[in-house]
Protein backbone atom coordinates (compact mmCIF):
# COMPACT_ATOMS: atom_id res chain seq x y z
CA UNK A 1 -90.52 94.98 274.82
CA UNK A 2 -88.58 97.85 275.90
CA UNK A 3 -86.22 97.63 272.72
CA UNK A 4 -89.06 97.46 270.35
CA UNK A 5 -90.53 100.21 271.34
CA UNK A 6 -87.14 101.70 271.03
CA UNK A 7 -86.71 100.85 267.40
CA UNK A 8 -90.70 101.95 266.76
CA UNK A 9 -89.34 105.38 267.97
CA UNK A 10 -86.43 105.53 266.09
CA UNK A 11 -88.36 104.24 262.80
CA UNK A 12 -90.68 106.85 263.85
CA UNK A 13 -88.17 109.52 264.10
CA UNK A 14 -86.50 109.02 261.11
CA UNK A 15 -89.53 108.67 259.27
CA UNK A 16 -90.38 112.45 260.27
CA UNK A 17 -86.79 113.20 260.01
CA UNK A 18 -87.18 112.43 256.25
CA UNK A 19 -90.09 114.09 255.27
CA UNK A 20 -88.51 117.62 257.02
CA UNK A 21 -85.62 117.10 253.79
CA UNK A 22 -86.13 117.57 250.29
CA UNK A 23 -82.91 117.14 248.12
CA UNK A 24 -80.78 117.95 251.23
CA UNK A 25 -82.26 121.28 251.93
CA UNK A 26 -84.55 121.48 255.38
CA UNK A 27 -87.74 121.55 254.66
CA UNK A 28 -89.97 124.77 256.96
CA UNK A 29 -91.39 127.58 256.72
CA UNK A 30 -90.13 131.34 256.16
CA UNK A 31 -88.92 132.67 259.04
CA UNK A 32 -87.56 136.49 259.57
CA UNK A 33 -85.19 136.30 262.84
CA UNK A 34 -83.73 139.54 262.29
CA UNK A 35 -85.24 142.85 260.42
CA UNK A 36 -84.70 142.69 256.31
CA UNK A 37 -82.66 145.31 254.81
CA UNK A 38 -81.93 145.70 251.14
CA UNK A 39 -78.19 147.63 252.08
CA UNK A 40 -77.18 144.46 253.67
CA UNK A 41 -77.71 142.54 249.99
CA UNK A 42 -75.99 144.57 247.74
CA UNK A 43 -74.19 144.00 244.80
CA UNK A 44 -71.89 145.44 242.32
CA UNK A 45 -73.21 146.38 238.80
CA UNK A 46 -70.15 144.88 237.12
CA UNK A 47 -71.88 141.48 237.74
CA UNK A 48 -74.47 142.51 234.77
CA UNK A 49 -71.50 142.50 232.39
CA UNK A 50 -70.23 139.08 233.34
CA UNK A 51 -73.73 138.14 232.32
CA UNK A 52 -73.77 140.04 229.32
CA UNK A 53 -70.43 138.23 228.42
CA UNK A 54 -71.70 134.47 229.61
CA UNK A 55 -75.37 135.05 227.40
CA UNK A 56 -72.89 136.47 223.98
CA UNK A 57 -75.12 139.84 224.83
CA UNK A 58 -78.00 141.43 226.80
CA UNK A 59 -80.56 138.68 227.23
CA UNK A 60 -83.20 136.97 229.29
CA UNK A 61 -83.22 132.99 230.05
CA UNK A 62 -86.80 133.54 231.09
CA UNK A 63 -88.13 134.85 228.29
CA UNK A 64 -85.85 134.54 225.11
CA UNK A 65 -85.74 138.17 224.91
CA UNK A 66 -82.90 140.01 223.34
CA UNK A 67 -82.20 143.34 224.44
CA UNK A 68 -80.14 146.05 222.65
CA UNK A 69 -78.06 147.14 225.47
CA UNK A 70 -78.12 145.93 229.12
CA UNK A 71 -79.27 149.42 229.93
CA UNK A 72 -82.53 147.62 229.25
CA UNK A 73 -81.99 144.77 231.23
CA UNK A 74 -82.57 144.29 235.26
CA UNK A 75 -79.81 142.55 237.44
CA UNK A 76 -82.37 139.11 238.87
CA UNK A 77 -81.90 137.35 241.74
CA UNK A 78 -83.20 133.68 241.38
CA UNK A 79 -83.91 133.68 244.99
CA UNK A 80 -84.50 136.48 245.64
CA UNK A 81 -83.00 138.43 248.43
CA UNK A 82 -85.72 139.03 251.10
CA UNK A 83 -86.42 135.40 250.01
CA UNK A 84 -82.99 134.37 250.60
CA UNK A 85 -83.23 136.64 253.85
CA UNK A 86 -85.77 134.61 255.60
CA UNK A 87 -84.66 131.21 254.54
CA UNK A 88 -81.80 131.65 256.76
CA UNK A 89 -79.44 134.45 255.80
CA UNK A 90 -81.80 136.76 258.34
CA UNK A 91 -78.90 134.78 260.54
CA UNK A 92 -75.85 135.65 258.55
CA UNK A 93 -73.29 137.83 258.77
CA UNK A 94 -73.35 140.67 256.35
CA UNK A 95 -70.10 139.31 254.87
CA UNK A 96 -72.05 135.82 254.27
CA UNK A 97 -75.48 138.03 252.44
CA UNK A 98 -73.03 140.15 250.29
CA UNK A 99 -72.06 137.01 249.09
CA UNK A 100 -75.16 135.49 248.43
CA UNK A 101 -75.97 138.86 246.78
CA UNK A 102 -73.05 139.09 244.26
CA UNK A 103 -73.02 135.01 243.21
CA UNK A 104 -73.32 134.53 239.97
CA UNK A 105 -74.78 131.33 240.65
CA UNK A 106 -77.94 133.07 241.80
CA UNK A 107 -77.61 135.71 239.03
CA UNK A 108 -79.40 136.39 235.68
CA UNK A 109 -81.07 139.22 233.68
CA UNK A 110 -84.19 139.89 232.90
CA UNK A 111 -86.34 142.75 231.51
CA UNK A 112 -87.54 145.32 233.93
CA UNK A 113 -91.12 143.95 234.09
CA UNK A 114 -90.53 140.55 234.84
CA UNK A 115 -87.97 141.33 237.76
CA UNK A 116 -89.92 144.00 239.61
CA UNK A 117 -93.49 142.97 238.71
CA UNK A 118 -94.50 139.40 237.82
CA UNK A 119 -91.60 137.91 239.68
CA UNK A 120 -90.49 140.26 242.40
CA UNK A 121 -89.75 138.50 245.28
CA UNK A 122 -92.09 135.48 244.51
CA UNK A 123 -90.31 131.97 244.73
CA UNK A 124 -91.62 129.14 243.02
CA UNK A 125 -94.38 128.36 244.06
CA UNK A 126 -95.82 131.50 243.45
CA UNK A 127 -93.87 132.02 239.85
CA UNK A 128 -91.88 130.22 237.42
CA UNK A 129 -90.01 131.35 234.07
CA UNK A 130 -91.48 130.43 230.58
CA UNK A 131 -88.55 129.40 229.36
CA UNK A 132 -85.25 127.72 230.79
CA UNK A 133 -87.38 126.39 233.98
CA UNK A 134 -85.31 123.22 234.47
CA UNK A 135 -82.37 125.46 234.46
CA UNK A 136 -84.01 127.86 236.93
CA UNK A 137 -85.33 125.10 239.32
CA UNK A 138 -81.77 123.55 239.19
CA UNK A 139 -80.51 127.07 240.32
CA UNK A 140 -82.71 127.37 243.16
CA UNK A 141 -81.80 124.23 244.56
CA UNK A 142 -78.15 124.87 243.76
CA UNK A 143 -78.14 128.17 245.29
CA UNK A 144 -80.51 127.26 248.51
CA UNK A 145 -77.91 124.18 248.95
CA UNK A 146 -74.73 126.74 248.91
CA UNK A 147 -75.97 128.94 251.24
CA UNK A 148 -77.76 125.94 253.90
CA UNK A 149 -81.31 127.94 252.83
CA UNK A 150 -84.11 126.25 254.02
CA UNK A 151 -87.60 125.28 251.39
CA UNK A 152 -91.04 125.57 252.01
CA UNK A 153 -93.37 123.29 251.55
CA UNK A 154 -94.77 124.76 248.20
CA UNK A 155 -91.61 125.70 247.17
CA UNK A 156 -90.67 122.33 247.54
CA UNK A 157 -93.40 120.96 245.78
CA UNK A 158 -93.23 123.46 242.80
CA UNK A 159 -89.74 122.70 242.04
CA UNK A 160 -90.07 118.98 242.40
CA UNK A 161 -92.73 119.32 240.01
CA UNK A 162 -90.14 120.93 237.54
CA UNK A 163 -87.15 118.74 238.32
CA UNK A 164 -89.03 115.60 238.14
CA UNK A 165 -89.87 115.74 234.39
CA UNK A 166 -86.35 116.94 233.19
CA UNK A 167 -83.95 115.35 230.82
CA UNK A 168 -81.70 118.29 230.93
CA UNK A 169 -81.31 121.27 233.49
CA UNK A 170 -78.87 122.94 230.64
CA UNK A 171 -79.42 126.65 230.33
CA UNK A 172 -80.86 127.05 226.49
CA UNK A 173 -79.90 130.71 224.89
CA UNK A 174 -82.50 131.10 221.68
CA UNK A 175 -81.56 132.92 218.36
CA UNK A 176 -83.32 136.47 218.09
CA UNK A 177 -86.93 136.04 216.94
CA UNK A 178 -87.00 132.65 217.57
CA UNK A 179 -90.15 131.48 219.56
CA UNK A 180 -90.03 129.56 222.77
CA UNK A 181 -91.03 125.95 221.60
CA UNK A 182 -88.70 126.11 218.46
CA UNK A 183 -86.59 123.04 217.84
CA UNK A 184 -86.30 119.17 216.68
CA UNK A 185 -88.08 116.32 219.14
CA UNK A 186 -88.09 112.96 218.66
CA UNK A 187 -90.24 110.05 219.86
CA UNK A 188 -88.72 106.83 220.17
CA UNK A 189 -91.76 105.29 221.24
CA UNK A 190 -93.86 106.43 218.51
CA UNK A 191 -91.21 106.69 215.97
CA UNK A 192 -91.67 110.34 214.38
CA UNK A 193 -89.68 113.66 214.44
CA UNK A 194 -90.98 116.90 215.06
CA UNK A 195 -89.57 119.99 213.22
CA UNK A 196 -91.45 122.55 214.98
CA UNK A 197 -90.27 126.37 214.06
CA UNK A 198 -92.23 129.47 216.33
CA UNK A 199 -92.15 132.51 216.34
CA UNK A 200 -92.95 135.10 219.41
CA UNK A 201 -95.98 135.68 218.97
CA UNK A 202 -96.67 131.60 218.94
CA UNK A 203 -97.85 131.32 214.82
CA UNK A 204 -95.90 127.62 214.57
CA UNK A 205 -95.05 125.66 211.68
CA UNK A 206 -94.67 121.75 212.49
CA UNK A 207 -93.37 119.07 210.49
CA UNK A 208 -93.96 115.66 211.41
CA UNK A 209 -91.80 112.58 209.88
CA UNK A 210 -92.74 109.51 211.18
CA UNK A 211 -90.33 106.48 210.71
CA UNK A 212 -89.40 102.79 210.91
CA UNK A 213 -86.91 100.38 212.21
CA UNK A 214 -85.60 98.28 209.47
CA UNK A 215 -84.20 94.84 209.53
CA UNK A 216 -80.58 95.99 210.39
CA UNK A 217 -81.83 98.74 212.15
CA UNK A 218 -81.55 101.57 209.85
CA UNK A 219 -84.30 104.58 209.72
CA UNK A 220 -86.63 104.54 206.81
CA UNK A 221 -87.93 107.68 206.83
CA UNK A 222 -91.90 107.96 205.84
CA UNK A 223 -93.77 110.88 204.37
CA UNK A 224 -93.75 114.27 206.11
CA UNK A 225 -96.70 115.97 207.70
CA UNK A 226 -97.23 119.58 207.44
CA UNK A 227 -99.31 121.91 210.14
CA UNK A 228 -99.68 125.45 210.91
CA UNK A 229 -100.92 127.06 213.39
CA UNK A 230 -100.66 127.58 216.69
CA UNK A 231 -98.85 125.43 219.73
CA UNK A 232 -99.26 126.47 223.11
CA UNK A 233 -96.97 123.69 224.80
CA UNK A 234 -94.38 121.23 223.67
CA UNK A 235 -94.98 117.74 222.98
CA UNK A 236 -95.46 115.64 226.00
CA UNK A 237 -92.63 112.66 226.18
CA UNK A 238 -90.54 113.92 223.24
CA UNK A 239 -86.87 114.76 223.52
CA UNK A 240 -85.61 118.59 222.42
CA UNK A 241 -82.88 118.79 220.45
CA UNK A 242 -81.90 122.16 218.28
CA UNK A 243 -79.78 122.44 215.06
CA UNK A 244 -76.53 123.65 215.09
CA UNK A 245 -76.72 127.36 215.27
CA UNK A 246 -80.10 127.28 216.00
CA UNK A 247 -79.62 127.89 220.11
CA UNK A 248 -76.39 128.39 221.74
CA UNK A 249 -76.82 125.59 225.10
CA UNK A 250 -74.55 126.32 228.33
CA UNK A 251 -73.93 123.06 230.44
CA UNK A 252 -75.38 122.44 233.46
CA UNK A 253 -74.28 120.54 236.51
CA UNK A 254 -76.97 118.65 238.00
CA UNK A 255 -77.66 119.92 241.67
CA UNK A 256 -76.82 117.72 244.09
CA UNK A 257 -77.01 117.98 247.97
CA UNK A 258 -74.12 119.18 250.13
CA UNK A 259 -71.97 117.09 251.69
């Protein structure tokens, strides 16, 4: 009797063991141990021309924005710092949050609004890109799993939600004036290709080819479709391909737990 109860508490214990990890980050809630200070997080400005260099110029993975100079662009932290702070760097030396600070791995631009307004010091839950998010939810994870950062709940959730439905967690750099949900997707399932070509302000031309399977298993293409108009989101089960030249992609690494 004694050793099954023994193994009901061990089931037990590992069962809540579990549920406190989420893609080997701890799972709980903010905590600030020690008093937040922005001097202990700082970070050289040379890191924004590193970017510059990585993105081919001054530009935002959030938005698809091309800038004219960096002078217009905002050094971002994808956690951000008071974030990072009290997920467990409120701990750290000020050796280890200078680090954190100046990783490019946690690094991007973005234009002034969107880093000191609508994203600020939100984390997932409370904000996500428009464009690149698989890239950007891959980050955080990367980034919390470098520095043993801990996830909240609705953090965790959020980003699940994100890295669940991703074929790729590449970071996608768009062609000036292209719009956000410009590119080629295909649907094996339903057999038709999707041309779709957007604009900024979301006025979308589509072109729709639908196809067949022939005997030796050749494409025989059908008639196309034409539509314009506007397209708020991109076709649900599709795959995203661009042209060549169309958008410059940057591999990404998977995240994957520490070991």
């Amino acid at each position: 009797m004694r050793e099954l109860l023994a193994l009901l508490f061990c089931a037990v214990a590992y069962q809540a063991a579990a549920q406190d990890t989420w893609r080997g980050l701890t799972v709980a809630q903010e905590n600030r141990c020690s008093d937040y200070r922005s001097q202990d997080y700082s970070y050289p400005q040379s890191v924004e021309d590193e970017l510059t260099a990585l993105y081919g110029g001054a530009y935002s993975p959030y938005t698809g924005e091309w800038f004219d100079s960096d002078a217009k662009t905002d050094i971002e932290h994808m956690v951000a710092r008071s974030e990072a702070h009290d997920s467990g760097l409120c701990s750290a030396s000020n050796e280890r949050r200078k680090s954190f600070a100046r990783d490019l791995l946690g690094l991007t631009l973005a234009d002034p609004g969107t880093n000191r307004d609508r994203k600020s010091a939100k984390d997932a839950a409370e904000w996500l890109p428009e464009l690149n998010r698989c890239w950007f939810a891959n980050r955080v994870l990367a980034v919390k799993l470098k520095y043993g950062l801990t996830v909240d709940p609705a953090e965790r959730d959020a980003l699940e939600d994100v890295l669940s439905a991703c074929y790729s967690v590449d970071l996608v750099i768009y062609p000036p004036n292209a719009g956000p949900l410009s590119g080629i997707y295909t649907s094996a399932a339903g057999r038709e290709a999707v041309v779709i070509t957007q604009d900024h302000f979301g006025e979308t031309i589509s072109l729709t080819l639908f196809y067949e399977i022939g005997p030796a298993g050749e494409i025989i293409p059908g008639a196309w479709r034409a539509e314009v108009g506007r397209v708020e989101e991109a076709p649900v089960g599709y795959s995203r391909y661009f042209p060549a030249g169309a958008a410059t992609v940057i591999a990404e690494e998977p995240a994957s737990p520490s070991r």
